[in-house]
Protein backbone atom coordinates (compact mmCIF):
# COMPACT_ATOMS: atom_id res chain seq x y z
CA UNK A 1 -20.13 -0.75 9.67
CA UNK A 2 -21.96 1.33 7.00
CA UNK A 3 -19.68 1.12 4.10
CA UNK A 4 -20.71 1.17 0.85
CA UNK A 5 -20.68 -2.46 -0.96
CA UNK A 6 -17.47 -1.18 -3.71
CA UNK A 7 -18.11 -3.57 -7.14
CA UNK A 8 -14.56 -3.75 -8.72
CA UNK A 9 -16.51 -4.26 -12.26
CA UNK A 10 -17.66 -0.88 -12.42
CA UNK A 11 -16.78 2.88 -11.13
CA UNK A 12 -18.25 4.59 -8.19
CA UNK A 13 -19.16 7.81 -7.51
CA UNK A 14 -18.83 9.31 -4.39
CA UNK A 15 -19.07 13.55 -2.69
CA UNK A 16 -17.75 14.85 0.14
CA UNK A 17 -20.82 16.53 2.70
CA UNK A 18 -18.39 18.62 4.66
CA UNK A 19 -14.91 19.06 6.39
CA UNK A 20 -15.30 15.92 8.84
CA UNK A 21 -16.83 13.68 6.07
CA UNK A 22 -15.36 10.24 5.72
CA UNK A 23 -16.77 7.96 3.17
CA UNK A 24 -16.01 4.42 3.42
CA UNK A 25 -16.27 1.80 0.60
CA UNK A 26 -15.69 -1.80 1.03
CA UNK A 27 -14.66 -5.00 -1.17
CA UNK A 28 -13.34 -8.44 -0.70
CA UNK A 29 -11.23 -10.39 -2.74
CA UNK A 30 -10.74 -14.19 -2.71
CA UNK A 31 -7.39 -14.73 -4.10
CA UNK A 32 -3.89 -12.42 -3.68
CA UNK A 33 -4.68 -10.00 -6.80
CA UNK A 34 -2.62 -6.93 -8.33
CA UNK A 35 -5.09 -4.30 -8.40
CA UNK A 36 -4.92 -0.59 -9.05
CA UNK A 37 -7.80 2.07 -7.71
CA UNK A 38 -7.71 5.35 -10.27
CA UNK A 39 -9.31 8.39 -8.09
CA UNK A 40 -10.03 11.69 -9.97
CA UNK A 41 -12.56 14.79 -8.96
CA UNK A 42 -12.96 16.59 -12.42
CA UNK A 43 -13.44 20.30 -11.40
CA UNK A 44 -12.28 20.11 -8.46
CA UNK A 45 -9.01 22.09 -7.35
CA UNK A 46 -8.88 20.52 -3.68
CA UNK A 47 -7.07 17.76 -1.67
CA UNK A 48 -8.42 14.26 -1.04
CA UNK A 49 -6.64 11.65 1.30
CA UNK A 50 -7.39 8.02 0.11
CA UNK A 51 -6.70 4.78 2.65
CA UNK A 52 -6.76 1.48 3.20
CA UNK A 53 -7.68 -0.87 6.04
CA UNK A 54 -7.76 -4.39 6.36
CA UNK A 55 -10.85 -6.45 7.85
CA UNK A 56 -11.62 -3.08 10.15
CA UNK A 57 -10.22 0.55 10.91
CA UNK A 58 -7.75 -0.80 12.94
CA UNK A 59 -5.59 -2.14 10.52
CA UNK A 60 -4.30 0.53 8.35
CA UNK A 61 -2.28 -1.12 5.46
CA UNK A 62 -1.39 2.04 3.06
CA UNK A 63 -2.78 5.79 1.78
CA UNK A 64 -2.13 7.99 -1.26
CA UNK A 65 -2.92 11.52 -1.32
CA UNK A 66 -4.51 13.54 -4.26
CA UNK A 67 -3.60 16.67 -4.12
CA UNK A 68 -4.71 20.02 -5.73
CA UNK A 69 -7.74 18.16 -7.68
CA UNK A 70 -5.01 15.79 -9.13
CA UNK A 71 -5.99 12.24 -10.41
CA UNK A 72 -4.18 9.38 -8.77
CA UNK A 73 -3.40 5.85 -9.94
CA UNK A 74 -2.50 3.54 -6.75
CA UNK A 75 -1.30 0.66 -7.82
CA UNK A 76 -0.83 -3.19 -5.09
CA UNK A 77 -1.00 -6.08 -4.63
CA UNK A 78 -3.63 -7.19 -1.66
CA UNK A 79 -4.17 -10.93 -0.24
CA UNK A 80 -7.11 -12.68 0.67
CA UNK A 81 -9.41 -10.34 2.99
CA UNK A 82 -12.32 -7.51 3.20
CA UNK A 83 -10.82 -4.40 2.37
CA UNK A 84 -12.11 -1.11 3.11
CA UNK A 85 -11.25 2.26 1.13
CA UNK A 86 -11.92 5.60 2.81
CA UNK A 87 -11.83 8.83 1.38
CA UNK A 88 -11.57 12.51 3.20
CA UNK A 89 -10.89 15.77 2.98
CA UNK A 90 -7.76 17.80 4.89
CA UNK A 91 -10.50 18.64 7.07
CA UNK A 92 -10.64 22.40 6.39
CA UNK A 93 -11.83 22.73 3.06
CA UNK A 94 -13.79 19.86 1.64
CA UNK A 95 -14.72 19.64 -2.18
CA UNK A 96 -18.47 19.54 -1.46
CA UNK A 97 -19.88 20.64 -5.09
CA UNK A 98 -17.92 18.08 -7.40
CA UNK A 99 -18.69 14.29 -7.32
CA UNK A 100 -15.40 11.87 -7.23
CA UNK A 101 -14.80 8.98 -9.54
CA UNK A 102 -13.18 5.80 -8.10
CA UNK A 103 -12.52 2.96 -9.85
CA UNK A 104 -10.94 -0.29 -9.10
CA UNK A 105 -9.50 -2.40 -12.14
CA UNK A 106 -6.46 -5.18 -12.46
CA UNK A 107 -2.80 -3.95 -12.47
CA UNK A 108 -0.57 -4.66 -14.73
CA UNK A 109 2.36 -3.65 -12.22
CA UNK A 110 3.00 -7.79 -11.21
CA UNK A 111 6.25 -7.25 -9.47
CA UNK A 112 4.56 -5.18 -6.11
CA UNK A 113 4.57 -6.36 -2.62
CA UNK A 114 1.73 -8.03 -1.44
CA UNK A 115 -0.42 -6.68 1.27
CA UNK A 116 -0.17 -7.10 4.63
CA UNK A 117 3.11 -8.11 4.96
CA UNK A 118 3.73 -6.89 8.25
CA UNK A 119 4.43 -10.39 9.84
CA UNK A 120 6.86 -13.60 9.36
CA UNK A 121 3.82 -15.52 8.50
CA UNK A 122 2.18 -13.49 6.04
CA UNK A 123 5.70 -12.31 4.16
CA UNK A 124 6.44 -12.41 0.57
CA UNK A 125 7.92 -15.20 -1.16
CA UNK A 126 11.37 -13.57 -3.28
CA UNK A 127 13.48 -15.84 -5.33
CA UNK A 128 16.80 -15.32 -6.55
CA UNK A 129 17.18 -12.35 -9.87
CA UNK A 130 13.41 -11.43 -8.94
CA UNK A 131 13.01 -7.62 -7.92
CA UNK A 132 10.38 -7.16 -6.24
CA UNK A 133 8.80 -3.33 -5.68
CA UNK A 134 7.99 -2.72 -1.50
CA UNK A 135 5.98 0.63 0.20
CA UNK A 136 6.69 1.67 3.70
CA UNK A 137 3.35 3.31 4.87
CA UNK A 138 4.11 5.09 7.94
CA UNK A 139 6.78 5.02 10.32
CA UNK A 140 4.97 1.69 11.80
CA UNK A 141 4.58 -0.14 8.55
CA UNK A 142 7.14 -2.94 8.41
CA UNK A 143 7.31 -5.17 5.20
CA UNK A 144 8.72 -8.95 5.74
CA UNK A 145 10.15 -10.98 2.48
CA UNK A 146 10.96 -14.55 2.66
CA UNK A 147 13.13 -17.01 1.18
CA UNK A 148 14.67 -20.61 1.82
CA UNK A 149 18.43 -21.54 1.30
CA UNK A 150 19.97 -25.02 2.00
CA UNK A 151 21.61 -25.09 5.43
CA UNK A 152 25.10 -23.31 4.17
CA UNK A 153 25.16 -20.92 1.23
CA UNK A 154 26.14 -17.99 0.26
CA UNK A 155 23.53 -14.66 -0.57
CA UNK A 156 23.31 -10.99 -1.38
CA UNK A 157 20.44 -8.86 -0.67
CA UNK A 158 19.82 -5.56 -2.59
CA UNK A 159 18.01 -2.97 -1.61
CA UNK A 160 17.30 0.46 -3.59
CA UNK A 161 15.08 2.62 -2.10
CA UNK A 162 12.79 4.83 -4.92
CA UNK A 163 13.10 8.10 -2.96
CA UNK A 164 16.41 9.86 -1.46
CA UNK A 165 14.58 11.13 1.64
CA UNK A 166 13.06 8.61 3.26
CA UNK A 167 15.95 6.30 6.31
CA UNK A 168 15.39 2.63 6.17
CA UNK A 169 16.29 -0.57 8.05
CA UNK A 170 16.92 -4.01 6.20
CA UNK A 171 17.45 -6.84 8.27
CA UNK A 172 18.15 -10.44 7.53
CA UNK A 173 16.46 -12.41 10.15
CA UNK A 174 15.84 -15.92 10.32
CA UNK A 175 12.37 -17.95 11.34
CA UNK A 176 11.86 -16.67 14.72
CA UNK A 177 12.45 -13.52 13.87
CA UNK A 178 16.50 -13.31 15.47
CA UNK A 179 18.44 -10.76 13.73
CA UNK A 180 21.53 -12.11 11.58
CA UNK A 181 22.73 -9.02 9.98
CA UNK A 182 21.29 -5.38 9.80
CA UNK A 183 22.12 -2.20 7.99
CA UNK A 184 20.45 1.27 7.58
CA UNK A 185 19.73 3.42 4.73
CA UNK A 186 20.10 7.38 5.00
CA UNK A 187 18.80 9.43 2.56
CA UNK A 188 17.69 6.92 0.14
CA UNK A 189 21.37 5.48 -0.24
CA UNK A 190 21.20 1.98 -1.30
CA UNK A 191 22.46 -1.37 0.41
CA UNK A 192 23.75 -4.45 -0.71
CA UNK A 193 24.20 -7.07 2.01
CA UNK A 194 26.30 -10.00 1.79
């Protein structure tokens, strides 16, 4: 409730007070946009956690860590909603003498999910020879794609995960949800489904 109004036209700066700090920012966009938020702490050698709810702290969408006084780009694609950004420390050792820099511009990454995803209705139109780029969050974060075929055709469904540690679970499921085929990725091995 006391987030700071975030203007996407300009940068903001921001400082950690202590350890349990957590500064909030908020903005709202009115049409599905490809955005990417650049955080960087010049002079700073410490870690910074960055998330990102939607409409309140109760819906946790994604996070990107910047470690070690690193700069991060994050780059996504968010719907229509209020969006709040916060930013914290590890909780042990806050930068508390260097002022962050975030900044909020347009992406030119145009091939990214679309945020929130997590539900049939609110899943991600793919068409056929279009890759589209997908983030699992957190062990809760489930991303839904969808697509319409005539009532009898044949498909494929690729899947290639970016990372080969991270266990998956594609599923082709139809519009209530009822499982038609499922396979599993270990160790970032990739799946083709037929």
């Amino acid at each position: 409730t006391q987030a700071t109004i975030f203007n996407s036209e300009q940068s903001i700066l921001g400082r950690l007070s202590g350890n349990t700090d957590n500064d909030f920012y908020f903005f709202t966009l009115l049409s599905p946009r490809y955005i990417t938020i650049d955080f960087s702490c010049p002079g700073s050698g410490k870690d910074f956690y960055l998330t990102l709810y939607k409409d309140s702290d109760q819906n946790l969408i994604d996070g990107i860590n910047a470690l070690n006084g690193e700069s991060v780009s994050w780059n996504m694609g968010l719907g229509v909603g209020k969006y709040f950004l916060k930013v914290t420390s590890d909780g042990l050792d806050a930068e508390t003498v260097n002022y962050y820099t975030i900044t909020i511009g347009d992406s030119t990454e145009t091939d990214l999910e679309i945020e929130s995803n997590n539900t049939l209705k609110f899943s991600n139109a793919i068409e056929k020879g279009i890759t589209r780029k997908g983030r699992i969050y957190s062990a809760g974060d489930v991303d839904y794609y969808g697509f319409h075929l005539p009532d009898m055709a044949l498909f494929n469904v690729s899947f290639t995960p970016a990372t080969t540690t991270g266990d998956y679970v594609v599923k082709v499921v139809d519009e209530n949800d009822q499982v038609i085929d499922q396979r599993s990725s270990s160790n970032g091995a990739a799946i083709t489904m037929e």
